[in-house]
Structure formats: structure tokens, C-alpha cells
N, C-alpha and C. Protein backbone atom coordinates (compact mmCIF):
# COMPACT_ATOMS: atom_id res chain seq x y z
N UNK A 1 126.10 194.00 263.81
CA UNK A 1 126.57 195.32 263.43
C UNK A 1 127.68 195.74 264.38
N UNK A 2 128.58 196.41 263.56
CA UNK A 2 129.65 196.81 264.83
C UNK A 2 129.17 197.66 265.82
N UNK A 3 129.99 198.22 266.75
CA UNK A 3 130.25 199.10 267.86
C UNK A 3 129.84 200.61 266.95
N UNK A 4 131.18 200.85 266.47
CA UNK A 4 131.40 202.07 266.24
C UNK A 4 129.92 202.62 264.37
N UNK A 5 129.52 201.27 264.02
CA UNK A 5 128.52 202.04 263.47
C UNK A 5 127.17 201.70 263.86
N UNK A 6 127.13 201.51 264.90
CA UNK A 6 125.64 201.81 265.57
C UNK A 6 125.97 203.10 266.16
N UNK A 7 127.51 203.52 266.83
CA UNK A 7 127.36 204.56 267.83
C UNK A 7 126.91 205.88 266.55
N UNK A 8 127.54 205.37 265.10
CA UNK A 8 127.48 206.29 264.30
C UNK A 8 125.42 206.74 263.96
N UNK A 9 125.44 205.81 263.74
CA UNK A 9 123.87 205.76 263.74
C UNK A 9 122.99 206.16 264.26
N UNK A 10 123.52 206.16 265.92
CA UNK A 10 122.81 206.59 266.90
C UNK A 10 122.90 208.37 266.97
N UNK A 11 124.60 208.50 266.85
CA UNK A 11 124.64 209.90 266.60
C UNK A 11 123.69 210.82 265.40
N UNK A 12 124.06 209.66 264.35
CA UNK A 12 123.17 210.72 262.72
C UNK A 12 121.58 210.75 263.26
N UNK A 13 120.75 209.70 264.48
CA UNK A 13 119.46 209.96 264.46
C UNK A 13 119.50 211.10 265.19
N UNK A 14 120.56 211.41 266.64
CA UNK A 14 119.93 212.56 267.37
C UNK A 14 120.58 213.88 266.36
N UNK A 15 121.06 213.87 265.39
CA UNK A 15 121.12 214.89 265.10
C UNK A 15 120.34 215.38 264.22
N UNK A 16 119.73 214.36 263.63
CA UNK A 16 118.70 214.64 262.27
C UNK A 16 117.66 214.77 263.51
N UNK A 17 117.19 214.29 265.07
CA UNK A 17 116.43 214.84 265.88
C UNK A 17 116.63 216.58 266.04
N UNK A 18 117.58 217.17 266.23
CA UNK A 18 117.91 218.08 266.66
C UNK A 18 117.39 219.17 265.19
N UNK A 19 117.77 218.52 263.89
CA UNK A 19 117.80 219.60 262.81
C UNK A 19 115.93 219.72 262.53
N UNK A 20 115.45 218.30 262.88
CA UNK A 20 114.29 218.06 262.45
C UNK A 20 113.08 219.61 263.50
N UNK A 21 113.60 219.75 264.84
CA UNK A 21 113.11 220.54 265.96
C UNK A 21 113.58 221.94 265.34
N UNK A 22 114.49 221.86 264.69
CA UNK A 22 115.14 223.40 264.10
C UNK A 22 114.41 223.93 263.07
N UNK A 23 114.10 223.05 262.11
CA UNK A 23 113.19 223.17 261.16
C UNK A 23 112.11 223.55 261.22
N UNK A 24 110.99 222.52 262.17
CA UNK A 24 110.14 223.03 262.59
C UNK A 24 109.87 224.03 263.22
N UNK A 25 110.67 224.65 263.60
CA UNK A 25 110.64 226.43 263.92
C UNK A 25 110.67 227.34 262.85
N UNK A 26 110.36 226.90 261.52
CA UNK A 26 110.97 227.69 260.48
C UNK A 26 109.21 228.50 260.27
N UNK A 27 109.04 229.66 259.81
CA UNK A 27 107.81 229.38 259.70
C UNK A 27 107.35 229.21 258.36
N UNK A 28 106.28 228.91 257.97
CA UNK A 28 105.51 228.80 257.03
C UNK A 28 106.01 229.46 255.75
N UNK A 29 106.62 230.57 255.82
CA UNK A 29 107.15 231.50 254.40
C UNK A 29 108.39 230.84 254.34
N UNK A 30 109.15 230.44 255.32
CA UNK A 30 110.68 230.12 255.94
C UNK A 30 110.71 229.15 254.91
N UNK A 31 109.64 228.03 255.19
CA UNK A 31 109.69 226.89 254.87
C UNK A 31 109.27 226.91 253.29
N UNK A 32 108.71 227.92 252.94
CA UNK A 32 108.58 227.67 251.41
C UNK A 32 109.82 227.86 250.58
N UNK A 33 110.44 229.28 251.47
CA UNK A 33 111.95 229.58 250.65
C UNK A 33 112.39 227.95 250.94
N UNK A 34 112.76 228.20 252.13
CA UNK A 34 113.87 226.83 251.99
C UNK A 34 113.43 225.47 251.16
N UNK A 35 112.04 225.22 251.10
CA UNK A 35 112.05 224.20 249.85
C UNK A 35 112.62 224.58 248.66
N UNK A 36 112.33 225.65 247.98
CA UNK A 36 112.90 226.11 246.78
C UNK A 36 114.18 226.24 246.44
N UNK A 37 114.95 226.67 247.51
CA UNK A 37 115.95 226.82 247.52
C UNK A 37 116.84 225.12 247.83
N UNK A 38 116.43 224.06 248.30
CA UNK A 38 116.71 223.18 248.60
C UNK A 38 116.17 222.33 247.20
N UNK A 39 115.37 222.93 246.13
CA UNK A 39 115.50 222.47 245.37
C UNK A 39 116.84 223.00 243.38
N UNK A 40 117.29 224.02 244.51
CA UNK A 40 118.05 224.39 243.18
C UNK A 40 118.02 225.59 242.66
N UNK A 41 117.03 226.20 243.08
CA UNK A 41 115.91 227.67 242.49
C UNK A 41 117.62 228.95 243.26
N UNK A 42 117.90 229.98 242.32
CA UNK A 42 118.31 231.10 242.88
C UNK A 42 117.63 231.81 243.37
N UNK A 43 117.83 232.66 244.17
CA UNK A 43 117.17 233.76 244.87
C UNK A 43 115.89 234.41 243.81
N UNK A 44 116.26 234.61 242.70
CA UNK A 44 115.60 235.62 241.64
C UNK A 44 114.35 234.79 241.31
N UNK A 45 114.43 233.52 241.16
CA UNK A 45 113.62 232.36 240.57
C UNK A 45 112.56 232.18 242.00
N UNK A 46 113.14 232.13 243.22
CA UNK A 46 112.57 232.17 244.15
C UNK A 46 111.07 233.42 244.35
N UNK A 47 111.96 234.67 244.36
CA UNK A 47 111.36 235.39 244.10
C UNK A 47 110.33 235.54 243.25
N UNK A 48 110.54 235.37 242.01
CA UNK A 48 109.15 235.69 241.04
C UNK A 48 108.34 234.32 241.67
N UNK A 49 108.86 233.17 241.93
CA UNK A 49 107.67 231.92 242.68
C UNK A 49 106.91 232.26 243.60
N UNK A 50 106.95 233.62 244.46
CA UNK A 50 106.86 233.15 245.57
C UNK A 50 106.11 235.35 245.79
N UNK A 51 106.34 235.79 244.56
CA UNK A 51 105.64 237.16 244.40
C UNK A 51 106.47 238.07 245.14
N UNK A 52 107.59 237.85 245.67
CA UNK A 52 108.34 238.78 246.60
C UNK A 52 109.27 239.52 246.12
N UNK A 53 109.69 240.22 246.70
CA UNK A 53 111.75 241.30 246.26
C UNK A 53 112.71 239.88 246.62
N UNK A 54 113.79 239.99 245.62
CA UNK A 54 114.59 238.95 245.86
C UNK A 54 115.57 239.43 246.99
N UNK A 55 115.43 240.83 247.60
CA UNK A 55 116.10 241.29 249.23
C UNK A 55 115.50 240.30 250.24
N UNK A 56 113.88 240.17 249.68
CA UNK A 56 113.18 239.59 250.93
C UNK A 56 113.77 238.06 250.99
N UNK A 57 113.39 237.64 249.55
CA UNK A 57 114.57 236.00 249.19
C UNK A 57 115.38 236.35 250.44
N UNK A 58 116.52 237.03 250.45
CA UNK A 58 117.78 236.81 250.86
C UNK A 58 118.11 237.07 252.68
N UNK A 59 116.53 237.62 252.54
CA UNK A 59 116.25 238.35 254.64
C UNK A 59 115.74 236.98 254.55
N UNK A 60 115.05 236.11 254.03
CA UNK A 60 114.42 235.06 254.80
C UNK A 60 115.66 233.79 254.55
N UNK A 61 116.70 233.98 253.71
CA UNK A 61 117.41 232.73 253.72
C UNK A 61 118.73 233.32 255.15
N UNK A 62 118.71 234.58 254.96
CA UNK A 62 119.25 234.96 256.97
C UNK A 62 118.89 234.38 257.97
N UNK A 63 117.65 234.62 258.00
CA UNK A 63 116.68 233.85 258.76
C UNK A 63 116.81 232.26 259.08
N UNK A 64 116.63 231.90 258.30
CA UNK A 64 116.60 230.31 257.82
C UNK A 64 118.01 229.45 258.36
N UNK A 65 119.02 230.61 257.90
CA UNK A 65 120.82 230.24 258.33
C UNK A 65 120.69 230.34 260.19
N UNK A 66 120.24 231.29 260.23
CA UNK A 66 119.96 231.41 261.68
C UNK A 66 119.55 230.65 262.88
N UNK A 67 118.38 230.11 262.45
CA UNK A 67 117.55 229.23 262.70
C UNK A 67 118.41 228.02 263.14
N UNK A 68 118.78 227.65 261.91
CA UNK A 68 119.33 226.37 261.26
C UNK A 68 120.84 226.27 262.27
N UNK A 69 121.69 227.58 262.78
CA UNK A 69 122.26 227.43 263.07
C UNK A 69 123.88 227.12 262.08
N UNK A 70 123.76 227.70 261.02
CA UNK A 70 124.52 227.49 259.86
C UNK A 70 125.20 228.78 258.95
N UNK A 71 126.45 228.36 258.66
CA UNK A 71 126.94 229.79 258.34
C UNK A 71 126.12 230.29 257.04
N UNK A 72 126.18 229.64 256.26
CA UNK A 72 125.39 229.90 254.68
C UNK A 72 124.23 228.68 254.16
N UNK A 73 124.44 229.21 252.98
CA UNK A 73 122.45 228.52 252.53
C UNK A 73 123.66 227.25 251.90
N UNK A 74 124.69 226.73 251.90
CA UNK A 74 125.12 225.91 251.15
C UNK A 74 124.99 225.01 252.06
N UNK A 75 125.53 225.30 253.13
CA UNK A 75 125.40 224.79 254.90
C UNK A 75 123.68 223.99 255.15
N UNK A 76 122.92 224.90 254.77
CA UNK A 76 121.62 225.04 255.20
C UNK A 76 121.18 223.93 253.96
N UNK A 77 121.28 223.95 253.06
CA UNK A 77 120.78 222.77 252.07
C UNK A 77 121.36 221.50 252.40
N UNK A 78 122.88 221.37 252.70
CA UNK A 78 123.29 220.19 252.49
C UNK A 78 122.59 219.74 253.90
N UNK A 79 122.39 220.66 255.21
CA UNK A 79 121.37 219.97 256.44
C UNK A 79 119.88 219.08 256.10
N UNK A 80 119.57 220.12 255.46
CA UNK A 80 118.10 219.91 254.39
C UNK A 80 118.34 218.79 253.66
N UNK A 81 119.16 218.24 253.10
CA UNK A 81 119.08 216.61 251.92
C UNK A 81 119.72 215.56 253.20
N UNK A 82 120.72 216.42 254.00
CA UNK A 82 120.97 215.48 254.66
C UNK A 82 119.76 214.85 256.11
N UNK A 83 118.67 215.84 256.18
CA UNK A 83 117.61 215.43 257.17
C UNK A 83 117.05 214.16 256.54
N UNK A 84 116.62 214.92 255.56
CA UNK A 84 115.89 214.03 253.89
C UNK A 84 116.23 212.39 254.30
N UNK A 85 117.79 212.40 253.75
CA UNK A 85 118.11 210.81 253.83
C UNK A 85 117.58 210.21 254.78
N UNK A 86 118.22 210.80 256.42
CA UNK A 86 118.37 210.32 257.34
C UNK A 86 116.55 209.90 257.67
N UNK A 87 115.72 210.60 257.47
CA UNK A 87 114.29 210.70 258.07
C UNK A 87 114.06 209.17 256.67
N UNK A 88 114.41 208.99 255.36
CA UNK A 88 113.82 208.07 254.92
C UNK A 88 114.68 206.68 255.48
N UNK A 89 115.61 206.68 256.02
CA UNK A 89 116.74 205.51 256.28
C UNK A 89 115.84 205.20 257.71
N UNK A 90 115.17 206.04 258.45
CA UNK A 90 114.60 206.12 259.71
C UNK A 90 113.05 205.35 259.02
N UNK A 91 112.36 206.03 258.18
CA UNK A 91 111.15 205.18 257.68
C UNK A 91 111.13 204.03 257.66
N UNK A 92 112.36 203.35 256.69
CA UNK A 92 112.29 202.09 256.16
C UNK A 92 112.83 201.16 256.95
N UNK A 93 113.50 201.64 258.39
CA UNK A 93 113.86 200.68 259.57
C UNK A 93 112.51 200.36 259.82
N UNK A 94 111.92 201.38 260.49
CA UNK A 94 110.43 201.35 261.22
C UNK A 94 109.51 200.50 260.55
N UNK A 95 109.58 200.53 259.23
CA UNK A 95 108.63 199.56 258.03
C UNK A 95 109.45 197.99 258.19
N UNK A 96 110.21 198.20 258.37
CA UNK A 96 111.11 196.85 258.70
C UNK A 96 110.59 196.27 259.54
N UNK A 97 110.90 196.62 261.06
CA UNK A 97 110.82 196.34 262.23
C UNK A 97 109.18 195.89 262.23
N UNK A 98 108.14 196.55 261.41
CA UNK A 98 106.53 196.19 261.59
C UNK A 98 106.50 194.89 260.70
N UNK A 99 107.57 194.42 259.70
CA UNK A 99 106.95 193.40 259.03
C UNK A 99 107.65 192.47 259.92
């Protein structure tokens, strides 16, 4: 493997380390919006899922941007699919490396 894409590699794990520690600070309600919302759902759709005001939707996707360290929820999703990849590309080394 080259130089420059292991250094790349090495970089995408500590950062999917870093988003993965960010996340886990999200709490429990945090984390339900942001699934929903990481699956596609608008605020409104969120809302009736989830029994709330779609204001509250929009205080907890503040929250969430916050957290996350991200200007908007567009920011905040593409972190979210991009953890996704990186954590299954990280699985299937590890499943590698055991066989």
C-alpha cells in the first residue's frame, strides 16, 4: 500500500475516532432525532415519530450541530454516513485480520 494512502487511512480512522466520542455525547433523545434525521425524515415527520413540537425537532438538531461541531444538519448527516462507512471499513479489516 502506498505512503500517502495509509497516511490517508490513518487520518479517516482518528477522525471517525474523534466523531465516534462526539456522538457518544449525544444523549439518548439526541440520538433518536439524529437517527431519523440521518435517515431522510423532515423535521415535521420527525416530530409526529417521536410525539414532540417540530421547534423541539429543530432545538435538538441545534444541539446535535453543536455537539457535532458542525455548521448545519447537512454537515451533521454527511458526518453520520460518513462515521457509518468508516466504522464498517474498520469491522471488516478486524474480521480480516482474525481469519
Amino acid at each position: 500500500m502506498k505512503t500517502s494512502a495509509v497516511r490517508t487511512l490513518l487520518q479517516q480512522c482518528r477522525d471517525l475516532d474523534v466523531l465516534s466520542k462526539r456522538i457518544e455525547d449525544l444523549s439518548p433523545r439526541e440520538q433518536q432525532v439524529f437517527d431519523l434525521l440521518a435517515t431522510g425524515l423532515v423535521y415535521r415527520n420527525i416530530a409526529v415519530k417521536l410525539n414532540i413540537s417540530e421547534e423541539t425537532v429543530r432545538s435538538y438538531v441545534k444541539q446535535i450541530c453543536k455537539k457535532l461541531d458542525v455548521s448545519n444538519r447537512i454537515e451533521a448527516i454527511a458526518n453520520y454516513w460518513q462515521a457509518s462507512k468508516l466504522a464498517a471499513i474498520s469491522l471488516r479489516s478486524n474480521q480480516l485480520e482474525k481469519d
